[in-house]
C-alpha atoms as a PDB file:
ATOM      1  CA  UNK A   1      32.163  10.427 -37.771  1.00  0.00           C
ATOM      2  CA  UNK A   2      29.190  10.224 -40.517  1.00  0.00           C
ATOM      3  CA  UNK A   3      25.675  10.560 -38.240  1.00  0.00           C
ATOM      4  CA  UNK A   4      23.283   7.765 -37.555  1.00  0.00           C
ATOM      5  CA  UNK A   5      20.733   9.273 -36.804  1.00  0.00           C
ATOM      6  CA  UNK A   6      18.857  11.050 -39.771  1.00  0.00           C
ATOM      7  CA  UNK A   7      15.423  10.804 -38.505  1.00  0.00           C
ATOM      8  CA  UNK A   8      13.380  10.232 -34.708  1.00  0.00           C
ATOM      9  CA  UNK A   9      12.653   6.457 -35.488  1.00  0.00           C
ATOM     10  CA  UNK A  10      16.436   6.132 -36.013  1.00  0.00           C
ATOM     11  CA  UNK A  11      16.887   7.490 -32.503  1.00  0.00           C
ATOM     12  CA  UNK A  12      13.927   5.717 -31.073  1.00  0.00           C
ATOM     13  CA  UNK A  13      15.242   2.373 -32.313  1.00  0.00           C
ATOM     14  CA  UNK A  14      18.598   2.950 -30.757  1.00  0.00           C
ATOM     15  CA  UNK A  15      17.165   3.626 -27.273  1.00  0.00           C
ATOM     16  CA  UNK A  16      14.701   0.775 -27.425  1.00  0.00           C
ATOM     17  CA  UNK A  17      17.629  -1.419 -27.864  1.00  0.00           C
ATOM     18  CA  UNK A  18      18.761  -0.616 -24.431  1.00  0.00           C
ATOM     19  CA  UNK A  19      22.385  -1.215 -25.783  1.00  0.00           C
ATOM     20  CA  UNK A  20      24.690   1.147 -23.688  1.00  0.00           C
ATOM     21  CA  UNK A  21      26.475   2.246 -26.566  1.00  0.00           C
ATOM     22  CA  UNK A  22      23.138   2.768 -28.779  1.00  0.00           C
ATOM     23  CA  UNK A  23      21.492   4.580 -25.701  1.00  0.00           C
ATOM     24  CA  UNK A  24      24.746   6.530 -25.411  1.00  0.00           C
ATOM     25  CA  UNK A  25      25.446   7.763 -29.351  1.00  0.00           C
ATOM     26  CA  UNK A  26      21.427   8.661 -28.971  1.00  0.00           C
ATOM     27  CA  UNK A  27      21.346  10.875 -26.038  1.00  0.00           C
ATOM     28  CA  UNK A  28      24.809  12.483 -27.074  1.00  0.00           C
ATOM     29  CA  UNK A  29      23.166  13.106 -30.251  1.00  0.00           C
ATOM     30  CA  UNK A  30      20.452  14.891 -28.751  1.00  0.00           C
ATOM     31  CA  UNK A  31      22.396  16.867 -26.263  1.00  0.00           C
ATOM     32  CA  UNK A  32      24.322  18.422 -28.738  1.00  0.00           C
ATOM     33  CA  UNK A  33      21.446  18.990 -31.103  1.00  0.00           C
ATOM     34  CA  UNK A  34      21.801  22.746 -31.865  1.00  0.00           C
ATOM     35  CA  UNK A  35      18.133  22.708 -33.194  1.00  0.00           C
ATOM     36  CA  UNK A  36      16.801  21.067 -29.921  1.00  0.00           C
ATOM     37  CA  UNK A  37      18.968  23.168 -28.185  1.00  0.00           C
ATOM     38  CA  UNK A  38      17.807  26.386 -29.795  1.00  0.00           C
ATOM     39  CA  UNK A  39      14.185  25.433 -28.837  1.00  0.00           C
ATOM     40  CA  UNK A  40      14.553  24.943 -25.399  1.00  0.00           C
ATOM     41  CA  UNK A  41      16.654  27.993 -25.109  1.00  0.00           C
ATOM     42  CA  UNK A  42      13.930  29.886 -26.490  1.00  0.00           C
ATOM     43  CA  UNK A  43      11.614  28.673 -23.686  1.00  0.00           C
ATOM     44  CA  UNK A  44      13.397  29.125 -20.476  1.00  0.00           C
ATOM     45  CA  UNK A  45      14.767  32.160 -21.960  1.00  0.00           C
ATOM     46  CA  UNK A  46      11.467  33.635 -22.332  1.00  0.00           C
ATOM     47  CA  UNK A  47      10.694  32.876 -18.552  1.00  0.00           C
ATOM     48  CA  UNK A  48      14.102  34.274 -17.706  1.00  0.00           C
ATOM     49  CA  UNK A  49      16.199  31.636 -17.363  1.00  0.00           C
ATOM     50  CA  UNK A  50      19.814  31.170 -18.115  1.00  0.00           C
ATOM     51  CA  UNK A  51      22.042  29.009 -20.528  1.00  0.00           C
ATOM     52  CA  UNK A  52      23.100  27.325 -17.373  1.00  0.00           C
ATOM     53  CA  UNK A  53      19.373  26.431 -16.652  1.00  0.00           C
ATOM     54  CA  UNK A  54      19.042  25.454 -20.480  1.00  0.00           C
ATOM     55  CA  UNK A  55      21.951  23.070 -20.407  1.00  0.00           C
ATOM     56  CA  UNK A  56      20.929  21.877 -16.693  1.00  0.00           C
ATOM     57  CA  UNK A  57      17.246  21.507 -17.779  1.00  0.00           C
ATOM     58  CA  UNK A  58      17.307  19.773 -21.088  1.00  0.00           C
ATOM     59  CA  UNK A  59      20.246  17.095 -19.538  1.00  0.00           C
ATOM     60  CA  UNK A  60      17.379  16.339 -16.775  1.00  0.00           C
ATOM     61  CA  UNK A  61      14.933  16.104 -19.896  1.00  0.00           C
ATOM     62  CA  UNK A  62      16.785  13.450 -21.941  1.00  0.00           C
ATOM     63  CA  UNK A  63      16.995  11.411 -18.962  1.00  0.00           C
ATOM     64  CA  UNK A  64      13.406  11.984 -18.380  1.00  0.00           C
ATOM     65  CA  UNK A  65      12.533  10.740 -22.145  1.00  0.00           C
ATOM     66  CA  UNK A  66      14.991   8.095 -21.792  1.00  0.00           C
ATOM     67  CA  UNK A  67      12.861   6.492 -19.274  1.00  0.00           C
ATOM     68  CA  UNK A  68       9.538   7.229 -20.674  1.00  0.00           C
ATOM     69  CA  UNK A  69      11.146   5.526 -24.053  1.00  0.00           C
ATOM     70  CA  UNK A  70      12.336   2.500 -21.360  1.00  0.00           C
ATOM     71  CA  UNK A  71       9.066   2.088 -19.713  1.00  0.00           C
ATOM     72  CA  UNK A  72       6.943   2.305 -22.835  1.00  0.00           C
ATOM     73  CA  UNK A  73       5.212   5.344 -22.097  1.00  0.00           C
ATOM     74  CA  UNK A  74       6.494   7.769 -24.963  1.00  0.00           C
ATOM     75  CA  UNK A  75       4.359   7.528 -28.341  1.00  0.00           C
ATOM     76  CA  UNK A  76       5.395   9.065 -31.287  1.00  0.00           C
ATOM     77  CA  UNK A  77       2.495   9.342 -32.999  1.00  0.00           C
ATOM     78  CA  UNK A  78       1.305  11.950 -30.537  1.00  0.00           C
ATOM     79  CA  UNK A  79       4.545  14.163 -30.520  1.00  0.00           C
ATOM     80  CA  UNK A  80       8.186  14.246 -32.106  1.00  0.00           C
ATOM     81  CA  UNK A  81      10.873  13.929 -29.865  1.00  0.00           C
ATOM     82  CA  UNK A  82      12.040  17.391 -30.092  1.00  0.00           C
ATOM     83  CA  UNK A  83       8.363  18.840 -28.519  1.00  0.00           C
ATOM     84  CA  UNK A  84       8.527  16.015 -26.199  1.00  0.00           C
ATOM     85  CA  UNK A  85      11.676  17.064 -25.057  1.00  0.00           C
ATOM     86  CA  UNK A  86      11.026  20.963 -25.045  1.00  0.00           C
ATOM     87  CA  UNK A  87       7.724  20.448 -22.467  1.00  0.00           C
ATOM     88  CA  UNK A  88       9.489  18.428 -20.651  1.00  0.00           C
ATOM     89  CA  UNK A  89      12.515  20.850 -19.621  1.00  0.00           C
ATOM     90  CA  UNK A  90      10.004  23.962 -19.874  1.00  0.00           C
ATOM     91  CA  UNK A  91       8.271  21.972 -16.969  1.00  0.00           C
ATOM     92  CA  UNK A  92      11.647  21.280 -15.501  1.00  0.00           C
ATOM     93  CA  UNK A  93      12.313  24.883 -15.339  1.00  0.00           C
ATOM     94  CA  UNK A  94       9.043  25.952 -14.164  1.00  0.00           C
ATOM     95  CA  UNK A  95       9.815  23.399 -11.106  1.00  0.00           C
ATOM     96  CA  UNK A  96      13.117  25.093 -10.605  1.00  0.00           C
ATOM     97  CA  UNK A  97      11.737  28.333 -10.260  1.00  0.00           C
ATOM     98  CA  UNK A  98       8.959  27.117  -7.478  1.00  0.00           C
ATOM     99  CA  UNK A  99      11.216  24.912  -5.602  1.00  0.00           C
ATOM    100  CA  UNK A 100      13.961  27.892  -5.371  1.00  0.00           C
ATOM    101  CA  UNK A 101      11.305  30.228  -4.077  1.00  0.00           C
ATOM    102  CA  UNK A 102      10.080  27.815  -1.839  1.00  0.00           C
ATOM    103  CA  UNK A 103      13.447  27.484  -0.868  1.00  0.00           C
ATOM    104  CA  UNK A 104      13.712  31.305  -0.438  1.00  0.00           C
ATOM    105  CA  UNK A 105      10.858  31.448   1.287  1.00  0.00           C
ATOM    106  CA  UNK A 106      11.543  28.929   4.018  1.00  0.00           C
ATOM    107  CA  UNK A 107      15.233  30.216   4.160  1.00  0.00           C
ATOM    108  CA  UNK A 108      13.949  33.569   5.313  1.00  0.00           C
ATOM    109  CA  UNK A 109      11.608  32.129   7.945  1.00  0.00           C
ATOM    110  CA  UNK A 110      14.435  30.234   9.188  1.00  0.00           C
ATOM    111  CA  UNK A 111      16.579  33.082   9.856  1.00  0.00           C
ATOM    112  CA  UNK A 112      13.791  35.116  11.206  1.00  0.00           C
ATOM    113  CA  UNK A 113      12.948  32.386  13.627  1.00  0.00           C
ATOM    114  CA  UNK A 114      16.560  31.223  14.141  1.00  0.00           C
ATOM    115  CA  UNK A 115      17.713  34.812  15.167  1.00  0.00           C
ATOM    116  CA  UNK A 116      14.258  34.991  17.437  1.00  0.00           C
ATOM    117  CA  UNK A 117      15.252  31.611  19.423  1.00  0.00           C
ATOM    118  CA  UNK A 118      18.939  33.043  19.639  1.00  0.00           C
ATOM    119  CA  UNK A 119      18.019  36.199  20.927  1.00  0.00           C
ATOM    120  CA  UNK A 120      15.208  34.257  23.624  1.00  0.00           C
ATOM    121  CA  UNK A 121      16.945  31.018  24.059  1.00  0.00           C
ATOM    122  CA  UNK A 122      20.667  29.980  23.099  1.00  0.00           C
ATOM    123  CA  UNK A 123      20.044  26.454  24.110  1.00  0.00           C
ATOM    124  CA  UNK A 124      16.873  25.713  22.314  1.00  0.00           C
ATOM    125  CA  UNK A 125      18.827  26.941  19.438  1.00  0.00           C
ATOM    126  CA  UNK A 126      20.976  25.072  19.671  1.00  0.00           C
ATOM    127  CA  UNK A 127      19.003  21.718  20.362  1.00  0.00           C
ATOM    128  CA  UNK A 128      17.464  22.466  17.018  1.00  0.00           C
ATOM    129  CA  UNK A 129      20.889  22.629  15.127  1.00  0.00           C
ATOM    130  CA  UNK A 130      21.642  19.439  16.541  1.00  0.00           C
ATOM    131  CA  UNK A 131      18.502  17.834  15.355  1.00  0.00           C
ATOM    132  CA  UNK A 132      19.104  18.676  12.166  1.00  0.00           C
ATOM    133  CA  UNK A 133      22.640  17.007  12.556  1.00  0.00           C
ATOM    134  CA  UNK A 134      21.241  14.022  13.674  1.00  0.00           C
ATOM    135  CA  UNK A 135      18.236  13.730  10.889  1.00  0.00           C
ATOM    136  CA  UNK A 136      21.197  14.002   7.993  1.00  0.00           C
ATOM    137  CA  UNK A 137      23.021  11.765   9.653  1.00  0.00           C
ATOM    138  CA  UNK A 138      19.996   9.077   9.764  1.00  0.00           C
ATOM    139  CA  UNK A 139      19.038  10.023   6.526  1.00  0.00           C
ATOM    140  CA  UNK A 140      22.798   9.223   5.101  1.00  0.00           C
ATOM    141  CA  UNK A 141      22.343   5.677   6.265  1.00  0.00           C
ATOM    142  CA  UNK A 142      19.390   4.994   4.209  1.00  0.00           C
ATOM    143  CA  UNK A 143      20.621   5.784   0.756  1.00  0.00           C
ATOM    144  CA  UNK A 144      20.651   8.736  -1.841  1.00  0.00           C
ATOM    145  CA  UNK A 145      17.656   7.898  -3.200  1.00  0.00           C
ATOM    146  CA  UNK A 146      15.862   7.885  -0.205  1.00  0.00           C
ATOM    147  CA  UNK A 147      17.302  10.977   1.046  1.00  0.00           C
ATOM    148  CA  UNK A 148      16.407  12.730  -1.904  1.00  0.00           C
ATOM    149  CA  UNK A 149      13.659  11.728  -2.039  1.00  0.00           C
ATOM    150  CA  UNK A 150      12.525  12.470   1.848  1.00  0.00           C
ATOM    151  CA  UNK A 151      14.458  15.721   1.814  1.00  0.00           C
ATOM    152  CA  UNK A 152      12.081  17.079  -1.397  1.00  0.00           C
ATOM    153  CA  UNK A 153       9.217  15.534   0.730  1.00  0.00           C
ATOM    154  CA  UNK A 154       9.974  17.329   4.110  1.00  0.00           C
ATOM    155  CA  UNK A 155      10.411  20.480   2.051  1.00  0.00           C
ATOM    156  CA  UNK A 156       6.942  20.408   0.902  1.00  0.00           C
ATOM    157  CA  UNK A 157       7.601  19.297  -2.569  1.00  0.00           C
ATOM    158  CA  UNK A 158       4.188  18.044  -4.259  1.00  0.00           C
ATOM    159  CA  UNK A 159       4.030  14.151  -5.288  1.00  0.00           C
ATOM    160  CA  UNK A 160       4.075  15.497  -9.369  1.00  0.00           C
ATOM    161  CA  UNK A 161       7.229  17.794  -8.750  1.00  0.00           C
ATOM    162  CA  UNK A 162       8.986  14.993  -7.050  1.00  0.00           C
ATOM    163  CA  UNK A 163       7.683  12.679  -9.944  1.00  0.00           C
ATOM    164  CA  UNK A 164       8.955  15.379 -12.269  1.00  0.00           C
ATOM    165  CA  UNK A 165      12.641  15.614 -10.257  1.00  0.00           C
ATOM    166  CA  UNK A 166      13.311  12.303  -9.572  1.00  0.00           C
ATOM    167  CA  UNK A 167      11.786  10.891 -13.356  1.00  0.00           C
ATOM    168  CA  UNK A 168       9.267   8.495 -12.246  1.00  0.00           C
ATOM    169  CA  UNK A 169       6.580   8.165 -15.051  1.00  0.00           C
ATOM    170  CA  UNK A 170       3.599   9.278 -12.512  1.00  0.00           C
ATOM    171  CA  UNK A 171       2.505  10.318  -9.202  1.00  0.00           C
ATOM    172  CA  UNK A 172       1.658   7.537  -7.938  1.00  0.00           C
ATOM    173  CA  UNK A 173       4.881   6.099  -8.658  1.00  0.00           C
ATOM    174  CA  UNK A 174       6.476   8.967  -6.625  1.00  0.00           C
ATOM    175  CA  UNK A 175       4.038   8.303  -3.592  1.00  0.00           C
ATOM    176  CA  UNK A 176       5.201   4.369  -3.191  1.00  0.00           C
ATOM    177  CA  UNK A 177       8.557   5.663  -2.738  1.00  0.00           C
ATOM    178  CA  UNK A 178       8.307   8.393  -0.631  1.00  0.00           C
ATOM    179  CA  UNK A 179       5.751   5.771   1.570  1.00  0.00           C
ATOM    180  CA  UNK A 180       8.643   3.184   1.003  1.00  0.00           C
ATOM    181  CA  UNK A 181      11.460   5.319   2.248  1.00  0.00           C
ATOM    182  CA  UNK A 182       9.434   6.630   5.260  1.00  0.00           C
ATOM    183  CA  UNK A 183       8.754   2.365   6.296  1.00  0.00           C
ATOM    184  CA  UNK A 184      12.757   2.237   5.496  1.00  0.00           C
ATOM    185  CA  UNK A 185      13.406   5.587   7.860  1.00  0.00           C
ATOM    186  CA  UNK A 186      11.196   3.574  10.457  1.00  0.00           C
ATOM    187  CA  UNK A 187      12.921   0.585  10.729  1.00  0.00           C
ATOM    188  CA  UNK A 188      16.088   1.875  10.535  1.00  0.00           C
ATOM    189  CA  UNK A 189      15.031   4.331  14.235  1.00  0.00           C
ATOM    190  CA  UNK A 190      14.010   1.003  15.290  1.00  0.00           C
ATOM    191  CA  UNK A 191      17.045  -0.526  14.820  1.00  0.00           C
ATOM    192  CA  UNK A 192      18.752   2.379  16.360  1.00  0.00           C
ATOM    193  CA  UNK A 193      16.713   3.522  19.456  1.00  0.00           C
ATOM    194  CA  UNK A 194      20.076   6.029  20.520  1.00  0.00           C
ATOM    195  CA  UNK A 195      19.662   8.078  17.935  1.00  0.00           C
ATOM    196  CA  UNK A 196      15.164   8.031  18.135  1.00  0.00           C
ATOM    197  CA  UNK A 197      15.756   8.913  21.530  1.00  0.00           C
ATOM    198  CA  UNK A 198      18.278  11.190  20.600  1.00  0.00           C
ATOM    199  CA  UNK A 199      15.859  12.956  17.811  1.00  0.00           C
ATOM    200  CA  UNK A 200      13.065  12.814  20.474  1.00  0.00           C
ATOM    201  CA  UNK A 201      14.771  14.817  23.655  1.00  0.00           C
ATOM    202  CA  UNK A 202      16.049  17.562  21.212  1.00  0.00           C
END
């Protein structure tokens, strides 16, 4: 099949159509870009990623872009699409890398304090297991979105990392949702006073 796209105005045009098929044939023209590929290998490389966190990274990218292109924020005139695209999973990837040693790091205190409260108190161990049972299972009822987003929240996540993961063009964006899902979390306890009571004796 002859290409399209020859140029980034082509590719531009296609996605401000917001034709699925345009938006489609753009992004899979993109993704398997050797040359864009190349570049954002050569980033995460150099911070010692993977060619699974190149391939995970610049997918989250294009869909980043895609909504920047969507919501009117990306400009050409101040960078190509290729450069846009490469910042955009090199930040990815930082993100990545501070969110999985966050994750380390609270895993390890877990374990530390999960074998301490074992050791002391089998019960109170146990009461905290079943907490965390009972917060998924809230959390399940209020959406995916919602639960991501809470979940990256509760974890400590700043509001421009879960900007960044999620793809909402700013902070502030990211800070109405969180505050949106929380109201949503709320009513839905309200609704259910078993399980608030239920999260409260534990």
């Amino acid at each position: 099949m002859k290409n399209q796209f020859h140029n980034d105005q082509d590719i531009l045009e296609a996605l401000q159509r917001q034709d699925t098929s345009s938006t489609n044939a753009a992004l899979k023209h993109l993704l398997q870009s050797e040359k864009l590929r190349s570049f954002v290998r050569k980033q995460v490389f150099a911070l010692g990623g993977s060619d699974e966190d190149v391939r995970e990274c610049l997918g989250q990218a294009l869909l980043v872009f895609l909504n920047r292109v969507e919501d009117g924020i990306y400009n050409p005139a101040q960078s190509s699409i290729s450069t846009f695209i490469v910042k955009i999973a090199t930040q990815m990837y930082h993100t990545k890398r501070r969110s999985e040693f966050r994750r380390a790091n609270m895993h390890d205190r877990s374990v530390e304090i999960g074998a301490i409260e074992t050791e002391t108190n089998p019960e109170e161990s146990f009461n905290m297991q079943h907490r965390k049972e009972t917060m998924e299972k809230v959390l399940a009822q209020i959406g995916d979105k919602c639960r991501q987003l809470l979940s990256l929240y509760g974890s400590s996540f700043s509001m421009a990392e879960i900007a960044q993961q999620i793809g909402y063009k700013s902070t502030d964006v990211a800070k109405m949702a969180v505050q949106d899902c929380r109201k949503k979390l709320h009513q839905f306890l309200t609704q259910r006073p078993d399980l608030l009571a239920e999260l409260r004796e534990l």
